[in-house]
Protein backbone atom coordinates (compact mmCIF):
# COMPACT_ATOMS: atom_id res chain seq x y z
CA UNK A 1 0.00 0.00 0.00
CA UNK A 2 2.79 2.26 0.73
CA UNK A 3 4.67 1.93 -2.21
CA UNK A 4 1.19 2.11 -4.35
CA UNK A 5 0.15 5.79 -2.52
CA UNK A 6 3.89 6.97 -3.58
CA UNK A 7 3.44 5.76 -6.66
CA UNK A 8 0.61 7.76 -7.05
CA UNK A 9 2.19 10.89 -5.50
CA UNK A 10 4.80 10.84 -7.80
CA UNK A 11 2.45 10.74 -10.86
CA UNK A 12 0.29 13.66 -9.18
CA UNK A 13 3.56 15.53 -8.62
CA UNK A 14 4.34 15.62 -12.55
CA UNK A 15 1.20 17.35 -13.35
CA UNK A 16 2.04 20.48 -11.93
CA UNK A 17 -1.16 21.81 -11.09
CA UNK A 18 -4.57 19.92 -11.22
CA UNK A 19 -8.18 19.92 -11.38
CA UNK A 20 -10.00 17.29 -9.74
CA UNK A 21 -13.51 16.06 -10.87
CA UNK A 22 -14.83 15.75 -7.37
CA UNK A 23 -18.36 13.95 -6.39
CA UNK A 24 -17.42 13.53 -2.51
CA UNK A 25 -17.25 9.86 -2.49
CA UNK A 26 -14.35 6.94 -1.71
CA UNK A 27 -12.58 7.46 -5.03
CA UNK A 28 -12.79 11.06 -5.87
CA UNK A 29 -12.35 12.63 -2.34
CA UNK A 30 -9.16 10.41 -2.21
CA UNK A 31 -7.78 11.61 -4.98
CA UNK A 32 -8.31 14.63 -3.53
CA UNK A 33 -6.37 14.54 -0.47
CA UNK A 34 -3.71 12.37 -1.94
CA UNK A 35 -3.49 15.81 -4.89
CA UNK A 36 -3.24 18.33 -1.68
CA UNK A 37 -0.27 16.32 -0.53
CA UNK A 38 1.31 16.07 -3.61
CA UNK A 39 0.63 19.75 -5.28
CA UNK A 40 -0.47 21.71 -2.07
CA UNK A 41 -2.53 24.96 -3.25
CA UNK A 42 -2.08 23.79 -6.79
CA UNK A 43 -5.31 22.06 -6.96
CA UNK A 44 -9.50 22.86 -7.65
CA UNK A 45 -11.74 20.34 -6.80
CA UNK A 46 -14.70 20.87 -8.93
CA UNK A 47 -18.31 19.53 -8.12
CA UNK A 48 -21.49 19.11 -10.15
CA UNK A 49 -24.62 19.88 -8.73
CA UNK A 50 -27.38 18.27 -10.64
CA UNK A 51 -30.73 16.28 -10.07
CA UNK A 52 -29.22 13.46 -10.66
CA UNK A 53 -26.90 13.67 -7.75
CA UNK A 54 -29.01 13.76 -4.20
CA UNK A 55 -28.37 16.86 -2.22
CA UNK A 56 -27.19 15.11 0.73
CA UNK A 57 -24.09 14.38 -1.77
CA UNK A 58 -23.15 18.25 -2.26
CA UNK A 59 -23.26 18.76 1.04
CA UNK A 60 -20.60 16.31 2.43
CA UNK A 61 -18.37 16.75 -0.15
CA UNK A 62 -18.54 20.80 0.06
CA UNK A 63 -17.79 19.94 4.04
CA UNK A 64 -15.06 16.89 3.21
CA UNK A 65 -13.25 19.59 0.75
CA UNK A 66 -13.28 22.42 3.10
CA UNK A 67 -12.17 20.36 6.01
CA UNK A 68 -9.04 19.41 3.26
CA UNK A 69 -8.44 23.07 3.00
CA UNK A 70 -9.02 22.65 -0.70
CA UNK A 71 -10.46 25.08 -2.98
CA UNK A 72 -13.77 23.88 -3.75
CA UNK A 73 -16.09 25.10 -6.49
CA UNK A 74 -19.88 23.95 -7.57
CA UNK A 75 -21.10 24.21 -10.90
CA UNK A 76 -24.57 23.38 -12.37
CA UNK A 77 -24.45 21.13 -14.87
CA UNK A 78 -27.03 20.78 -17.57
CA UNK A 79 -27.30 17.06 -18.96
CA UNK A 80 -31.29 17.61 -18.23
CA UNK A 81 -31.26 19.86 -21.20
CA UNK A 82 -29.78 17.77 -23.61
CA UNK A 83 -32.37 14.80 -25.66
CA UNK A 84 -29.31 12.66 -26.37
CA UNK A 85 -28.85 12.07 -21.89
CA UNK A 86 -32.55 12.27 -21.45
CA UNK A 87 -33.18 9.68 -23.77
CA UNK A 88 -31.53 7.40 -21.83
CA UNK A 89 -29.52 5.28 -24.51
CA UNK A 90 -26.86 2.75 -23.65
CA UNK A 91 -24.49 5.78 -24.12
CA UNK A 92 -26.10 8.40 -21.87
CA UNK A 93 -23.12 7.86 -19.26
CA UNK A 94 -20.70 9.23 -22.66
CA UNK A 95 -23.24 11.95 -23.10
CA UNK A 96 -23.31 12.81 -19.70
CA UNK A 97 -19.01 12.96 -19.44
CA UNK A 98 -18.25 14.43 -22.54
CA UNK A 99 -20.96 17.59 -21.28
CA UNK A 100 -19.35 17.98 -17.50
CA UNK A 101 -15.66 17.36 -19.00
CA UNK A 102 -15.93 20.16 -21.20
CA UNK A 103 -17.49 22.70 -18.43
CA UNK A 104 -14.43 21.57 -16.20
CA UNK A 105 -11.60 21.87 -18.96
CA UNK A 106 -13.03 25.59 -19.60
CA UNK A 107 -12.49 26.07 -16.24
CA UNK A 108 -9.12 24.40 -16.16
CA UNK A 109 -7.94 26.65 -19.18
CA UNK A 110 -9.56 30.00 -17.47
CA UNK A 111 -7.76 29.32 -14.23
CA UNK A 112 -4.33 28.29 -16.27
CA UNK A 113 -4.42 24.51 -14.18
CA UNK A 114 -2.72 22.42 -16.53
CA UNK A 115 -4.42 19.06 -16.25
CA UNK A 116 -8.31 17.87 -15.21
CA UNK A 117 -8.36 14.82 -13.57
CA UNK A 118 -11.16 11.99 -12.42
CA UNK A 119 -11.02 9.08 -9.99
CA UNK A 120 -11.56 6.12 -12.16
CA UNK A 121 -9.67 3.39 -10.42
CA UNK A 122 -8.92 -0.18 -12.05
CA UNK A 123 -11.76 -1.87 -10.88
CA UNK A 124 -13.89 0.44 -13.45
CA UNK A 125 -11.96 -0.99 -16.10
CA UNK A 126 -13.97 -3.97 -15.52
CA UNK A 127 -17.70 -2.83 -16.12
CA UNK A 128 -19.64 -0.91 -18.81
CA UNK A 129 -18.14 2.81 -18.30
CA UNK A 130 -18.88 4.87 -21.35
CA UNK A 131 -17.92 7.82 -19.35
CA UNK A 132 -14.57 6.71 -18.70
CA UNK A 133 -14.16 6.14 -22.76
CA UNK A 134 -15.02 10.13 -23.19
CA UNK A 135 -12.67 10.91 -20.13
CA UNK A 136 -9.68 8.94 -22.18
CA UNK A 137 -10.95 11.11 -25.47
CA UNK A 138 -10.83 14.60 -23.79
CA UNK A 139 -7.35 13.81 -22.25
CA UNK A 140 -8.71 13.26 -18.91
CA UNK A 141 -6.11 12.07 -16.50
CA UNK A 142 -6.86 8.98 -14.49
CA UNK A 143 -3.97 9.00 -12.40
CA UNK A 144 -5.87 5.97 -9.65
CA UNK A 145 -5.46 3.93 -12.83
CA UNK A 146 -1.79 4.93 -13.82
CA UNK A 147 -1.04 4.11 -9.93
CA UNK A 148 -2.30 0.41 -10.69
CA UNK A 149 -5.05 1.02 -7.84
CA UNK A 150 -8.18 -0.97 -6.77
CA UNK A 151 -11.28 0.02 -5.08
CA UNK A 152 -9.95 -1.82 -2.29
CA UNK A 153 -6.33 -0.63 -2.49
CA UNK A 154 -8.38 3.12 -2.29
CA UNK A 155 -10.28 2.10 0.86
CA UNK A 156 -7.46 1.14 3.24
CA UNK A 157 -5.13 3.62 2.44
CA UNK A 158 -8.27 6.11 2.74
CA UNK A 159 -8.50 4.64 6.71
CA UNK A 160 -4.81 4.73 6.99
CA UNK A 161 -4.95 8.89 5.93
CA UNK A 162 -7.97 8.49 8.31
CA UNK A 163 -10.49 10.02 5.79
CA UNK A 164 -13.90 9.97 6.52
CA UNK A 165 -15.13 8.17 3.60
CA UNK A 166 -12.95 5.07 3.77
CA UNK A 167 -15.87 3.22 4.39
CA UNK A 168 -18.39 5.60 2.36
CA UNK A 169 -21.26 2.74 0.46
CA UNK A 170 -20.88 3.78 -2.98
CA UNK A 171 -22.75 6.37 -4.88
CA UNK A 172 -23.77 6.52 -8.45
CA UNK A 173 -25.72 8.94 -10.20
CA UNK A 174 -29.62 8.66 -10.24
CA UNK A 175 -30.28 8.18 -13.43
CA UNK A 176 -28.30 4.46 -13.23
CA UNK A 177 -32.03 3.45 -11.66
CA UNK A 178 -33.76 3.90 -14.61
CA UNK A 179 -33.56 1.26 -17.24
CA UNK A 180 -32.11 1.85 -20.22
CA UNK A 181 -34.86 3.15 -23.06
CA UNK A 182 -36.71 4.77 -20.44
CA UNK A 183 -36.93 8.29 -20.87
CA UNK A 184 -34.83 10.47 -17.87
CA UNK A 185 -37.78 12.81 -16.04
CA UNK A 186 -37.01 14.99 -13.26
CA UNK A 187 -39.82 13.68 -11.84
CA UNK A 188 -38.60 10.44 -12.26
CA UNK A 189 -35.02 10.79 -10.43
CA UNK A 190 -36.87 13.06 -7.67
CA UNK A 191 -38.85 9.77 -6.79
CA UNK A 192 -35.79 8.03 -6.99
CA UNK A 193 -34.18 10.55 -4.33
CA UNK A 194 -36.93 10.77 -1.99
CA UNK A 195 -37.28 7.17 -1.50
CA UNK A 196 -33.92 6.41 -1.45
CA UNK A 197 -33.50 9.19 1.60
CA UNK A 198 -36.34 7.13 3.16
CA UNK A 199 -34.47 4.19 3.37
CA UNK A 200 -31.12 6.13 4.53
CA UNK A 201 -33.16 7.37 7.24
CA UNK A 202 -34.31 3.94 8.64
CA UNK A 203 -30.42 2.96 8.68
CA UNK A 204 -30.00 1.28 4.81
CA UNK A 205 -26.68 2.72 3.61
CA UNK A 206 -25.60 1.77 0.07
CA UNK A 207 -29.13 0.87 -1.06
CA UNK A 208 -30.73 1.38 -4.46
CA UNK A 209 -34.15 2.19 -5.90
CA UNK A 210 -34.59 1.03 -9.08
CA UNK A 211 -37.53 2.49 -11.31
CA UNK A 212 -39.43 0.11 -13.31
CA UNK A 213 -43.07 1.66 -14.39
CA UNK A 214 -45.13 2.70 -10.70
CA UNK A 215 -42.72 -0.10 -9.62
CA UNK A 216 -39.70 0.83 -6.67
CA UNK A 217 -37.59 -2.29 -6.81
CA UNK A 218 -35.26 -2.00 -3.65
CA UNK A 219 -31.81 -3.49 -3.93
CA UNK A 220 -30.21 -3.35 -0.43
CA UNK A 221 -26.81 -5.67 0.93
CA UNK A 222 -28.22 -8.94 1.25
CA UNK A 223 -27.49 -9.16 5.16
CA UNK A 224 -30.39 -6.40 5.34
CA UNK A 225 -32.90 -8.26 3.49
CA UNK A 226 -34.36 -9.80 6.26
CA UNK A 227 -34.27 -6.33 8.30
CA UNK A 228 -36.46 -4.65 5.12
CA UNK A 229 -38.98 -7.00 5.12
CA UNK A 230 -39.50 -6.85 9.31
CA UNK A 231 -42.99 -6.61 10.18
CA UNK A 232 -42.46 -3.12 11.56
CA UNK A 233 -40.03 -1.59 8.77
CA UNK A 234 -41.92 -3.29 5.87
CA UNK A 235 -45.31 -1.21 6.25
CA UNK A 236 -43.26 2.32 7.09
CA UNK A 237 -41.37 1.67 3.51
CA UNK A 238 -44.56 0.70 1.42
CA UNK A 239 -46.70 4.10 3.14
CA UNK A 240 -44.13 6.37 2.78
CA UNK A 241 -43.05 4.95 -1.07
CA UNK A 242 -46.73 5.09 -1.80
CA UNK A 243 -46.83 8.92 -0.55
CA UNK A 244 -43.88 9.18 -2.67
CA UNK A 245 -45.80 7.61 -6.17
CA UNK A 246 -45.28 4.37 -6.19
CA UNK A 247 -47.84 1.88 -6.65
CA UNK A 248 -46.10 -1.49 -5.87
CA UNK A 249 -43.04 -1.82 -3.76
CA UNK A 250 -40.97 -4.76 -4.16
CA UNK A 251 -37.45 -6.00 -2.52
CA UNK A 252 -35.07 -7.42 -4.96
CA UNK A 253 -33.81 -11.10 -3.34
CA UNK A 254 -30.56 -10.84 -4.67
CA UNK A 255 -29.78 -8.00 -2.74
CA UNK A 256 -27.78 -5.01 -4.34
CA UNK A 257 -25.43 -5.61 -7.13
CA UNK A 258 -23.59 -2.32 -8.54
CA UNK A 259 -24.61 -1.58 -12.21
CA UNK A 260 -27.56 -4.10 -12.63
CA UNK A 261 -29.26 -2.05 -15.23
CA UNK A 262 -26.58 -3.15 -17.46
CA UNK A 263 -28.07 -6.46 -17.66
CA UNK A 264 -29.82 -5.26 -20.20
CA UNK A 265 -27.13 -4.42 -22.17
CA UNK A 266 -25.61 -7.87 -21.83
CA UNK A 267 -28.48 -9.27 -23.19
C-alpha cells in the first residue's frame, strides 16, 4: 500500500497543477487529499450539482473539501437539457461525461491549471463505463489507474490517511435506476431521491431504488434483506413509497449488485 500511494504521488507531482472532478465519495475525495499532498494549493476540486446527484451528496463533499483546505467550487451542470442524456440510450453515461468534462476543462484553461483529472480506479476498467471512454478522449487524466489502484487498495489507504469516507457505500448517479430506453424525467429521479432518503433514514446505507413503471424495486446488501422485510419496517417503507408515487413496492432477493441495469445491455 505504501509503495502504491507513492506511486501515485509521484504521478500527481508531474502534473504540476490539477483539477479534480470531485463527487465527494471513496474514489474522488481520495484523490483529492492524496493531490493536496502532492501539489499543495495547486489544486480545484470541482463539483457538479445536478438532479441526478441527491443533495445530501453536495453537502458532504462541500464539508469533506473544506475540512481538506481545498479550494472547492460547484457548478450546475445541464445534462437535463440535452435529448441525447434524457433519452436514456446505452451511451447516456458518454453523453453525460463528454458535457461535465468540457465545463471543467473551460475552467481548467480560465484558471491556467494544466491538467483535469477523475477518480476512475482499475476496478472500473472492468464494467460498462462509457464515461470513462469520453474521459480517455478529452485527455482526462486517471492517475488511480496509472497508480495500478483498486477500489480496495483506495479504501485502506483512505482509513490509513484516516479520511472519513474510507468506508463511504458507494454512490452513483440517479439516473443508473432507470432502465435503459426509459426516458430520464425529473420527476422520475426526484422519486428516486426521496425514496432512497427514506431508506437512509431507517439505517440502509448503500441501497438502491430502481424504477421500473409505478414499480420501486429495492436493492439493499443482502445481510439487510431480512431487516427490510421486518414486520415493523416493511409497512413504514410501502406508506411512505406510496406517498412518494409508487404503486407497488418490491425487494429485490438478490440483494444489491452495482450496475444491474446493465443487464440489459448484456443481453
Amino acid at each position: 500500500m505504501a509503495k502504491k500511494k507513492d506511486h501515485l504521488l509521484s504521478i500527481l507531482k508531474g502534473y504540476g497543477s490539477l483539477l479534480v472532478a470531485y463527487s465527494g465519495g471513496v474514489d474522488s475525495f481520495f484523490l483529492l487529499a492524496a493531490a493536496h499532498e502532492a501539489l499543495g494549493r495547486n489544486l480545484l476540486a470541482v463539483t457538479a450539482a445536478s438532479p441526478l446527484h441527491p443533495e445530501r451528496e453536495i453537502r458532504a463533499a462541500t464539508v469533506f473539501a473544506k475540512e481538506l483546505g481545498v479550494e472547492h467550487m460547484i457548478i450546475q451542470s445541464k445534462e437535463m437539457s440535452r435529448r441525447n442524456f434524457t433519452a436514456n440510450t446505452e451511451d447516456r453515461c458518454y453523453v453525460c461525461k463528454k458535457n461535465l468534462l468540457e465545463d471543467l476543462l473551460k475552467i481548467a484553461k480560465e484558471r491556467k491549471i494544466i491538467h483535469v483529472a477523475h477518480g476512475a480506479n482499475v476496478d472500473d476498467l472492468n464494467d460498462y463505463r462509457p464515461g470513462f471512454a469520453a474521459a480517455g478522449e478529452m485527455g482526462i487524466k486517471a492517475p488511480l489507474v496509472d497508480a495500478g489502484m483498486t477500489k480496495n487498495d483506495i479504501r485502506m489507504i483512505s482509513k490509513q490517511m484516516n479520511l472519513k469516507t474510507w468506508n463511504k457505500p458507494p454512490m452513483a448517479c440517479l439516473a443508473t435506476r432507470i432502465p435503459y430506453g426509459t426516458p430520464i424525467t425529473f420527476k422520475a429521479l426526484n422519486m428516486v431521491a426521496q425514496a432512497e432518503q427514506v431508506l437512509f433514514d431507517l439505517g440502509f446505507t448503500g441501497c438502491r431504488v430502481r424504477v421500473h413503471g409505478d414499480v420501486a424495486r429495492i436493492e439493499v446488501d443482502t445481510k439487510d434483506i431480512e431487516k427490510i422485510i421486518d414486520r415493523k419496517i416493511r409497512p413504514v417503507i410501502i406508506e411512505k413509497l406510496r406517498t412518494i408515487g409508487f404503486s407497488h413496492v418490491a425487494v429485490d432477493l438478490e440483494g444489491y449488485r452495482p450496475g444491474s441495469m446493465n443487464r440489459a445491455l448484456s443481453r
